[in-house]
Protein backbone atom coordinates (compact mmCIF):
# COMPACT_ATOMS: atom_id res chain seq x y z
CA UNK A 1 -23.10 -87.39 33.36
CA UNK A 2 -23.60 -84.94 36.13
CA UNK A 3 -25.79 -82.07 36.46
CA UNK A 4 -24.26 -78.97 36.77
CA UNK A 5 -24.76 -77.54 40.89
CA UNK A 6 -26.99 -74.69 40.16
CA UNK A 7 -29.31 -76.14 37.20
CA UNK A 8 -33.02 -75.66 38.28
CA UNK A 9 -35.47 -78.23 39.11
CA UNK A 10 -37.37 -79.22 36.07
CA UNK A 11 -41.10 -79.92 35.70
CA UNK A 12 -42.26 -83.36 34.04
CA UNK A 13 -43.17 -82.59 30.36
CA UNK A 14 -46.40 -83.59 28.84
CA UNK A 15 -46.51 -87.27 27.82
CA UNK A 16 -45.77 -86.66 24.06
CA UNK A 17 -48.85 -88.01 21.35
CA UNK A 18 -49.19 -91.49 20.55
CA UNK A 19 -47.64 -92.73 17.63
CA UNK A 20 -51.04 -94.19 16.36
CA UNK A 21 -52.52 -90.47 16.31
CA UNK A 22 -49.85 -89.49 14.34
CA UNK A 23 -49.87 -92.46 11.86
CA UNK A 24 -53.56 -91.31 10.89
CA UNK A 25 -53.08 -87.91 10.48
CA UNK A 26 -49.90 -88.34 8.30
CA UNK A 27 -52.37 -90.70 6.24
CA UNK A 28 -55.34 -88.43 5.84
CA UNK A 29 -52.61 -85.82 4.85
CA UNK A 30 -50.87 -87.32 2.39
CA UNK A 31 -54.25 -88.58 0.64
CA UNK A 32 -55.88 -85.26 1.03
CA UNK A 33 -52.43 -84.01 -0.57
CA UNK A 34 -52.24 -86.44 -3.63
CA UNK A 35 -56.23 -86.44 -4.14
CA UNK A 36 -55.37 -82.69 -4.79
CA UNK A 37 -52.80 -82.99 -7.11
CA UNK A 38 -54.99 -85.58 -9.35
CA UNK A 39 -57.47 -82.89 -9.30
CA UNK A 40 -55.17 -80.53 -10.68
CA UNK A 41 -54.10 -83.12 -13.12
CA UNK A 42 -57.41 -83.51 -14.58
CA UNK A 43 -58.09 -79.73 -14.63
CA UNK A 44 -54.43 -78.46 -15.96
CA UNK A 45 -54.56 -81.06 -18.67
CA UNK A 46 -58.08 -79.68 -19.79
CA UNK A 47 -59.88 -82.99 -18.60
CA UNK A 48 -57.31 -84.98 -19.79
CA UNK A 49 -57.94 -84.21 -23.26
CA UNK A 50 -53.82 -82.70 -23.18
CA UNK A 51 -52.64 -85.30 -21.14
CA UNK A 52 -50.41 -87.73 -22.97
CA UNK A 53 -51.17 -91.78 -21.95
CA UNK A 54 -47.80 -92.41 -22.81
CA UNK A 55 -46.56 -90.56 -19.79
CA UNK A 56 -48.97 -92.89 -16.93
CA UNK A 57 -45.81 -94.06 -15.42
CA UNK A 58 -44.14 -91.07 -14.50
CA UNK A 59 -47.76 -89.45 -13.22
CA UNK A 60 -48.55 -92.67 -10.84
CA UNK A 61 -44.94 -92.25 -9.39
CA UNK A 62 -45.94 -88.38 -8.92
CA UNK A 63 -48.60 -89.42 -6.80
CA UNK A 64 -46.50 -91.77 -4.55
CA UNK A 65 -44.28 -88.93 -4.67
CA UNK A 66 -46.72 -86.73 -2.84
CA UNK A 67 -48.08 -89.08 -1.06
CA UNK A 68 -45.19 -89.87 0.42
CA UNK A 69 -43.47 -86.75 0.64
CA UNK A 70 -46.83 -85.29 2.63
CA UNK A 71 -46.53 -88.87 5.32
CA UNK A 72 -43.04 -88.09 6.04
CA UNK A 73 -43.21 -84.47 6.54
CA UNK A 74 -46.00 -85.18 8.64
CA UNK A 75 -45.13 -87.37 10.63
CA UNK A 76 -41.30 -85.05 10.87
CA UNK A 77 -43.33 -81.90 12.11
CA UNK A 78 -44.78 -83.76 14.63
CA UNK A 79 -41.68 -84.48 16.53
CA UNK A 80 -41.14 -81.93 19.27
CA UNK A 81 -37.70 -80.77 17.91
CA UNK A 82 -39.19 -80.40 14.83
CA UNK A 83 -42.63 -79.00 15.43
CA UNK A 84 -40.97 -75.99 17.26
CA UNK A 85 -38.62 -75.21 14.43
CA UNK A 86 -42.05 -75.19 12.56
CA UNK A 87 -43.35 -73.21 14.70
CA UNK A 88 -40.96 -70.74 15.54
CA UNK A 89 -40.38 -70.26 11.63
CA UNK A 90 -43.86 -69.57 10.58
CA UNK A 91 -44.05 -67.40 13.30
CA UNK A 92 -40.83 -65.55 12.58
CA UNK A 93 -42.22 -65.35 8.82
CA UNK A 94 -45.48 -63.60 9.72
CA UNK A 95 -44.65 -61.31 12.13
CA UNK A 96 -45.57 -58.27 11.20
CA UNK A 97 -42.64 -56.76 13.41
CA UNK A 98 -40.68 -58.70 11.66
CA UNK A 99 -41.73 -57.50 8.53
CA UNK A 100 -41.37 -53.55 8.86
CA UNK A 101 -38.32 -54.29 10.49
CA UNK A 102 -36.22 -56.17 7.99
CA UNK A 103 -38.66 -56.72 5.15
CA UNK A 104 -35.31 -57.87 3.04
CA UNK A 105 -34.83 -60.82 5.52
CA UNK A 106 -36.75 -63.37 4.60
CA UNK A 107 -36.09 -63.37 0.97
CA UNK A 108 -32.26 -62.68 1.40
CA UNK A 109 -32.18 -66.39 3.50
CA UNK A 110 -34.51 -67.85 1.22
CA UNK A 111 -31.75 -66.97 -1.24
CA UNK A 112 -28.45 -67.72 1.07
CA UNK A 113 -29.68 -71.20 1.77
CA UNK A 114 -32.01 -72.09 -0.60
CA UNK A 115 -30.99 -71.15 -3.60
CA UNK A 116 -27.21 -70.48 -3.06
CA UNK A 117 -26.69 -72.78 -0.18
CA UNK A 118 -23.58 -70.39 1.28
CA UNK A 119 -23.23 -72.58 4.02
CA UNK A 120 -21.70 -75.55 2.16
CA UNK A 121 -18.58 -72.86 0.79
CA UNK A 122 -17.57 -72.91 4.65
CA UNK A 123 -16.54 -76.49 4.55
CA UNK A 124 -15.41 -76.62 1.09
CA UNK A 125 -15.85 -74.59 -2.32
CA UNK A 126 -15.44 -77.61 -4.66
CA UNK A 127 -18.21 -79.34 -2.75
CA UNK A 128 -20.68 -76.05 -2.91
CA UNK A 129 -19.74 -75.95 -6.52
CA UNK A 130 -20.72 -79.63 -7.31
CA UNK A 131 -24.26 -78.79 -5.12
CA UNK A 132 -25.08 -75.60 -6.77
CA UNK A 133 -24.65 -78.02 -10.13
CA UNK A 134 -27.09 -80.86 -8.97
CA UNK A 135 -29.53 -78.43 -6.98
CA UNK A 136 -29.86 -76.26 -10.46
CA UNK A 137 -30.03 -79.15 -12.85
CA UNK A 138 -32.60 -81.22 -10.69
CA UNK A 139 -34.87 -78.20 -10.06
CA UNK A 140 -34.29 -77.58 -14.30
CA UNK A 141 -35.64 -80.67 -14.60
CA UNK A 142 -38.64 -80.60 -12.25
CA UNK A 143 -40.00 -77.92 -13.95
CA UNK A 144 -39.89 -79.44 -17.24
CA UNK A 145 -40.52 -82.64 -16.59
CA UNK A 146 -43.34 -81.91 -13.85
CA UNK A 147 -46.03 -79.90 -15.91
CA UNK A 148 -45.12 -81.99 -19.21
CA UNK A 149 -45.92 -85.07 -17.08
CA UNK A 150 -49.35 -83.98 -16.03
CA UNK A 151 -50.29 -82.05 -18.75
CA UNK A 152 -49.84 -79.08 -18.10
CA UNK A 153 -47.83 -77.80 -21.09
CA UNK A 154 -48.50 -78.77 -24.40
CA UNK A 155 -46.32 -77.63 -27.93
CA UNK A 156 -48.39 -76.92 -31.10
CA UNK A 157 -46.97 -76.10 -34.15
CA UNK A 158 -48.69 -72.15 -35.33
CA UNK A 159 -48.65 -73.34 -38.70
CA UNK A 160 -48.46 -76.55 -40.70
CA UNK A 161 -45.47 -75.47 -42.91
CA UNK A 162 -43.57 -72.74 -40.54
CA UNK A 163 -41.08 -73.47 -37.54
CA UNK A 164 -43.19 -71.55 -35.09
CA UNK A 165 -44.48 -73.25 -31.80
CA UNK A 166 -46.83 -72.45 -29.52
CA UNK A 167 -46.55 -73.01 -25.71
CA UNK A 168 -49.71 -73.38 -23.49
CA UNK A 169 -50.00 -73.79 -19.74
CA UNK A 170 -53.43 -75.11 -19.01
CA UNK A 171 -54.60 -74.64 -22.08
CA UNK A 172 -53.33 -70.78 -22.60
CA UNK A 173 -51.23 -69.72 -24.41
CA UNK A 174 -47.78 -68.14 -22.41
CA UNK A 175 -44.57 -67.96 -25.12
CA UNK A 176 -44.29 -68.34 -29.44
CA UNK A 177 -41.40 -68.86 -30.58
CA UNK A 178 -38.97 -70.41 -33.31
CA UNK A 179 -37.68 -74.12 -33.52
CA UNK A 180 -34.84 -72.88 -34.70
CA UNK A 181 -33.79 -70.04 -32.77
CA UNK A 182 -31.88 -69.64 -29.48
CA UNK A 183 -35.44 -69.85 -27.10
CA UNK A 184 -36.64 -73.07 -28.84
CA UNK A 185 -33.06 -74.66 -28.82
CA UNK A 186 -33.23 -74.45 -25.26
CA UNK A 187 -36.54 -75.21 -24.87
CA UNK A 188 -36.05 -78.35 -26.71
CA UNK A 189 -32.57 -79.16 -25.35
CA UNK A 190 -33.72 -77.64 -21.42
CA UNK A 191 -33.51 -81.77 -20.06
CA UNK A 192 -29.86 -82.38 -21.56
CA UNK A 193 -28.99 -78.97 -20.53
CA UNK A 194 -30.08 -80.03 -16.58
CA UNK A 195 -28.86 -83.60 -16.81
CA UNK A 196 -25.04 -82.13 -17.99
CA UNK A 197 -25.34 -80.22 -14.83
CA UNK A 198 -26.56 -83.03 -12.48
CA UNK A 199 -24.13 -85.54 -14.10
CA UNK A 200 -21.12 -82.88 -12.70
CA UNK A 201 -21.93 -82.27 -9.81
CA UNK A 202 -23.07 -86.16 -8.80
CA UNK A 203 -19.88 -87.27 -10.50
CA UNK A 204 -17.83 -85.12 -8.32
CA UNK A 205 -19.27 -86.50 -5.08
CA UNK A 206 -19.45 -90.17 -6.49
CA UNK A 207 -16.18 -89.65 -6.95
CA UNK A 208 -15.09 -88.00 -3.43
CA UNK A 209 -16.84 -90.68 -2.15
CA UNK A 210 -14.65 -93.12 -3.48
CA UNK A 211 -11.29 -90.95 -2.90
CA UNK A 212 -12.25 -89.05 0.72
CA UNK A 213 -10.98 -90.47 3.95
CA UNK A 214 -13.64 -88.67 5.71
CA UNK A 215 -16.30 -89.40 3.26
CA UNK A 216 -15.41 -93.18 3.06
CA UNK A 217 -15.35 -93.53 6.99
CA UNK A 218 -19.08 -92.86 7.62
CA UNK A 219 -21.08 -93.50 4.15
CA UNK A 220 -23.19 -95.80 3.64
CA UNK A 221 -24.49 -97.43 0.04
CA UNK A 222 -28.59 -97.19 0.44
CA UNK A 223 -27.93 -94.12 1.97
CA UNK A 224 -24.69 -92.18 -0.15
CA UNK A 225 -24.54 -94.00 -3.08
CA UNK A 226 -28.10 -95.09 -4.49
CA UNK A 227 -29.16 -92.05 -4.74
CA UNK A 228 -25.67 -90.55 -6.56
CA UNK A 229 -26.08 -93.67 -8.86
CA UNK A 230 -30.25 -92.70 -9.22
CA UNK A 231 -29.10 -89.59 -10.77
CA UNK A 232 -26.53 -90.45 -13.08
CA UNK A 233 -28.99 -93.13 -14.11
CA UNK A 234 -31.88 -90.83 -15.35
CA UNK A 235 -29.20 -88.43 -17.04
CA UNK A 236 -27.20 -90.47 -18.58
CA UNK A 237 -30.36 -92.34 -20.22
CA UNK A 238 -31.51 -88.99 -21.14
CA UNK A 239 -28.63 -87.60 -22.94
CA UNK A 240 -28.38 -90.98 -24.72
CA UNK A 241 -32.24 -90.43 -25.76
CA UNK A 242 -31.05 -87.70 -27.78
CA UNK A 243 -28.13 -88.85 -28.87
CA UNK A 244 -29.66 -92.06 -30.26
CA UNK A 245 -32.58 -89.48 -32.03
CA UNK A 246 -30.14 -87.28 -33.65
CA UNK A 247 -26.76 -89.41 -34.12
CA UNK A 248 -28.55 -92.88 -34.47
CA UNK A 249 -31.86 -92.50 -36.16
CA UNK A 250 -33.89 -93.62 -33.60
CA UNK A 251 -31.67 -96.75 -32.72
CA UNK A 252 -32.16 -98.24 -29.70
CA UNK A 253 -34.86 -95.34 -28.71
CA UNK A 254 -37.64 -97.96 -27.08
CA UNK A 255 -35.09 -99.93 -25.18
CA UNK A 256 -33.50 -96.48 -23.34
CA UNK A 257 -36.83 -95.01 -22.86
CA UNK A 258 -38.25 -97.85 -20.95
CA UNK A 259 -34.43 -97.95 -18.94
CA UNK A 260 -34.98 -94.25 -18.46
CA UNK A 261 -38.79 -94.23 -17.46
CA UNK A 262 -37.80 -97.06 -14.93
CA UNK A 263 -35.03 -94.89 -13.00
CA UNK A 264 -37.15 -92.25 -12.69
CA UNK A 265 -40.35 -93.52 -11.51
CA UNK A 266 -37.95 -95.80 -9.25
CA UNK A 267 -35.88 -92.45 -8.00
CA UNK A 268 -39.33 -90.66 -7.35
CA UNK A 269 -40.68 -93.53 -5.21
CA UNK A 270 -37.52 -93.18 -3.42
CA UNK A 271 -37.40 -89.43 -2.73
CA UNK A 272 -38.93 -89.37 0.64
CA UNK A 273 -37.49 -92.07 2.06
CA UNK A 274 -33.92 -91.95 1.81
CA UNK A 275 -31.40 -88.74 1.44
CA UNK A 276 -33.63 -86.79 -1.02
CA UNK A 277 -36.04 -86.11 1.63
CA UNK A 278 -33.54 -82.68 2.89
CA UNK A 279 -34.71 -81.08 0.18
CA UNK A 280 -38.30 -80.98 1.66
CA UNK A 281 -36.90 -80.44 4.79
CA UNK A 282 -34.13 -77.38 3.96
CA UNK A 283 -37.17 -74.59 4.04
CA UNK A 284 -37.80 -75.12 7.62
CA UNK A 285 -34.15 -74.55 8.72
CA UNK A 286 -34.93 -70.80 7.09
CA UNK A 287 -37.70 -70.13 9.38
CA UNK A 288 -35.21 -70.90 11.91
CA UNK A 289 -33.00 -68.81 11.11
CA UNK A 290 -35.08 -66.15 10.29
CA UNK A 291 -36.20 -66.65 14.25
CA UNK A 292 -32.41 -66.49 15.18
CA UNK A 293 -31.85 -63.46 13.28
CA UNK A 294 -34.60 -60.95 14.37
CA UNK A 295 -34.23 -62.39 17.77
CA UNK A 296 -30.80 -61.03 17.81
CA UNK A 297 -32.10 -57.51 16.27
CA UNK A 298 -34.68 -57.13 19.32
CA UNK A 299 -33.80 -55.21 22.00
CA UNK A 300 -35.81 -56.91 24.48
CA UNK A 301 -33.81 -60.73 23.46
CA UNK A 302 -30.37 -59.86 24.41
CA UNK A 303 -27.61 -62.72 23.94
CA UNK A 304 -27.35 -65.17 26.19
CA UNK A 305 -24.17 -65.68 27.50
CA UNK A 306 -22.35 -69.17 28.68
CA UNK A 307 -23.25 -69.87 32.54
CA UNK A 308 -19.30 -71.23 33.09
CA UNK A 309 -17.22 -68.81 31.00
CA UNK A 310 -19.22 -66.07 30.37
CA UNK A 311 -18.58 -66.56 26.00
CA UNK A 312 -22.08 -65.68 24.34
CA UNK A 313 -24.04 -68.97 23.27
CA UNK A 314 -26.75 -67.32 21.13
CA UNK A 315 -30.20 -65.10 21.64
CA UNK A 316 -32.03 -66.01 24.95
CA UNK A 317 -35.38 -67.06 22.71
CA UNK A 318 -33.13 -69.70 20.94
CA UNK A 319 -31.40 -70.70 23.98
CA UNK A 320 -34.76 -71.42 25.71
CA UNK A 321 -36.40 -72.95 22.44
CA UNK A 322 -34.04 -75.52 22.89
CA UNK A 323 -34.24 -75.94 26.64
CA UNK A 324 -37.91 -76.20 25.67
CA UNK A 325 -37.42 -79.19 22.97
CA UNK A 326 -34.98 -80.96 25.20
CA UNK A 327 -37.32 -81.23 27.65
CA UNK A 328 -40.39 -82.15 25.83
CA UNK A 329 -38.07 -84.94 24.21
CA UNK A 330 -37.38 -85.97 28.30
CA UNK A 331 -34.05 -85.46 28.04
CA UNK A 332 -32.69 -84.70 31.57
CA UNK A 333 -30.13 -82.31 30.66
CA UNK A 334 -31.66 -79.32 28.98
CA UNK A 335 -29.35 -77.07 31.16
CA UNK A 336 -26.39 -78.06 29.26
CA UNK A 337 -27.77 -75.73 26.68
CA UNK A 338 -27.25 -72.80 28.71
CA UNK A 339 -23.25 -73.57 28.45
CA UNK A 340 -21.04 -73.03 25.18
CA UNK A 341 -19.55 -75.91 23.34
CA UNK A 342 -16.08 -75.75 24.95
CA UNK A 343 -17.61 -75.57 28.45
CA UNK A 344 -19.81 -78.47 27.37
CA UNK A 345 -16.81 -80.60 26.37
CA UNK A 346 -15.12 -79.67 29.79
CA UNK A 347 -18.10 -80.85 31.85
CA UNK A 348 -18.43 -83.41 30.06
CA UNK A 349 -14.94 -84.64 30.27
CA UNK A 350 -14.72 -83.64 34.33
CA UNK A 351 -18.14 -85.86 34.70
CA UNK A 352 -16.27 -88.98 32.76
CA UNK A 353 -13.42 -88.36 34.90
CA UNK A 354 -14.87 -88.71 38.36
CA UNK A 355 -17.80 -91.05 37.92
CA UNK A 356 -16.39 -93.63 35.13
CA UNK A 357 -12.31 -93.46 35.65
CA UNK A 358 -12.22 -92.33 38.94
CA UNK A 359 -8.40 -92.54 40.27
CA UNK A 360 -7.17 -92.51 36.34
CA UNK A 361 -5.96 -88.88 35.72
């Protein structure tokens, strides 16, 4: 591919760190993280004296959670594409211009692509839907299943004949309420409640996935469909927990506990390692575009428009971010970024033209 005649000469970035420094600090991270959540296991659960021995299983897989989860990220952030998007979104967050100047803006993206994801109803509606179902029914569930795990909320009964319950967080009590009313239904019911959701919106993409041209062309199984399957797994095995307490008097109770306890230790150890890791990953692209968006309310950072066509590309600070990342990655091109994605396709195709098929036109 040809250069463009008027890109500047660029300087030869630093040589980037070497993958055994990173390796160690991703270690010392990810112990330092999971030594800190045993600690808080052992103090939220009152020394243990709350914490249920039953539940070992889904605590050790916890702490290959974090561990893991704390490697990966690590080792992520320290990519140059990534560490600038790190960067540039704490940055963006803590301004203090950036503060007094939209104070609504940070919360209002956390929301958009956090929480509501708005960006998935541009490609399709039915597949934001089915999200906004397994995003909702899996966060549900972590904060059940979580603090229950490690002790952190315990249920005793107010009174040895009465319906009343008591719910404590580290030992303190936060909400009474009724068995039998509307709260403690839901309280009881809160995991069949989020595994109803998760089942319809996995089910839907398990079953685009079977039925999409598109989405049949590039999946893969260890990457698409283990982790669709994971989640059906631990909520159908759930709902069938309760079903086999209330419908079956206990019938069958031991063998689906152990299936379910399995899955989800087994999904857990998964998490940061295959597709479940975006979810760790998501609150970085807010920085970014936190960084986008007050770059394109200052004054000073006026667009910066496409070096061929003149069409605006996006703010000047985001244009040279990118320059920036391109060429700490030693990529030879980072002027290409200075040029829209039309003009990038016609370069491109010009360059094919007269240095692979030369004479073909």
């Amino acid at each position: 591919m040809t250069e463009p005649a008027d890109a500047p000469a660029q300087e030869r970035p630093p040589d980037p760190p070497p993958g055994r420094s990173v390796t160690v600090r991703a270690s010392l991270v990810a112990t330092g993280a999971t030594l800190l959540l045993l600690v808080a296991v052992v103090l939220g659960s009152r020394g243990l004296r709350n914490f249920d021995s039953a539940l070992v299983p889904y605590t050790v897989a916890t702490l290959f959670l974090t561990f893991g989860v704390a490697y990966r990220y690590t080792v992520w952030v320290s990519a140059p594409a990534a560490r600038r998007l790190f960067r540039q979104g704490w940055r963006a967050a803590l301004s203090w211009d950036n503060l007094r100047s939209a104070p609504t803006a940070l919360p209002r993206m956390a929301a958009t692509y956090l929480g509501f994801q708005k960006f998935l109803g541009a490609r399709s509606h039915a597949r934001w839907a089915a999200h906004q179902l397994m995003f909702w029914g899996c966060l549900l569930a972590a904060a059940i299943t979580f603090p229950l795990t490690w002790g952190w909320f315990t249920f005793t009964a107010s009174s040895a004949t009465g319906p009343g319950y008591q719910m404590r967080l580290w030992g303190y009590e936060v909400l009474g309420f009724d068995s039998a009313s509307v709260v403690g239904w839901a309280l009881y019911h809160g995991l069949d409640l989020a595994a109803v959701l998760v089942i319809a919106g996995a089910g839907y993409f398990l079953w685009r996935r079977f039925r999409d041209r598109g989405a049949i062309t590039g999946q893969r199984f260890g990457y698409d469909f283990v982790p669709l399957i994971a989640l059906l797994t631990i909520s159908v095995t759930g709902l069938l927990l309760t079903f086999s307490e209330i419908a079956l008097d206990g019938g069958g109770y031991e063998f689906l506990s152990v299936l379910h306890m399995a899955s989800v230790v087994l999904t857990l150890v998964y998490l940061p390692f295959g597709k479940f890791f975006h979810i760790v990953q998501r609150p970085a692209a807010v920085g970014m575009q936190l960084f986008k968006y007050t770059a394109r309310r200052a004054a000073g950072h006026p667009v910066f428009d496409c070096r061929r066509c003149g069409e605006p590309v996006d703010t000047a600070p985001y244009v040279e971010n990118l320059r920036a990342t391109m060429r700490d990655l030693r990529l030879g091109f980072d002027q290409w970024a200075e040029y829209c994605p039309r003009c990038k396709r016609v370069l491109r195709g010009s360059a094919y033209l007269s240095d692979v098929k030369r004479g073909y036109k």
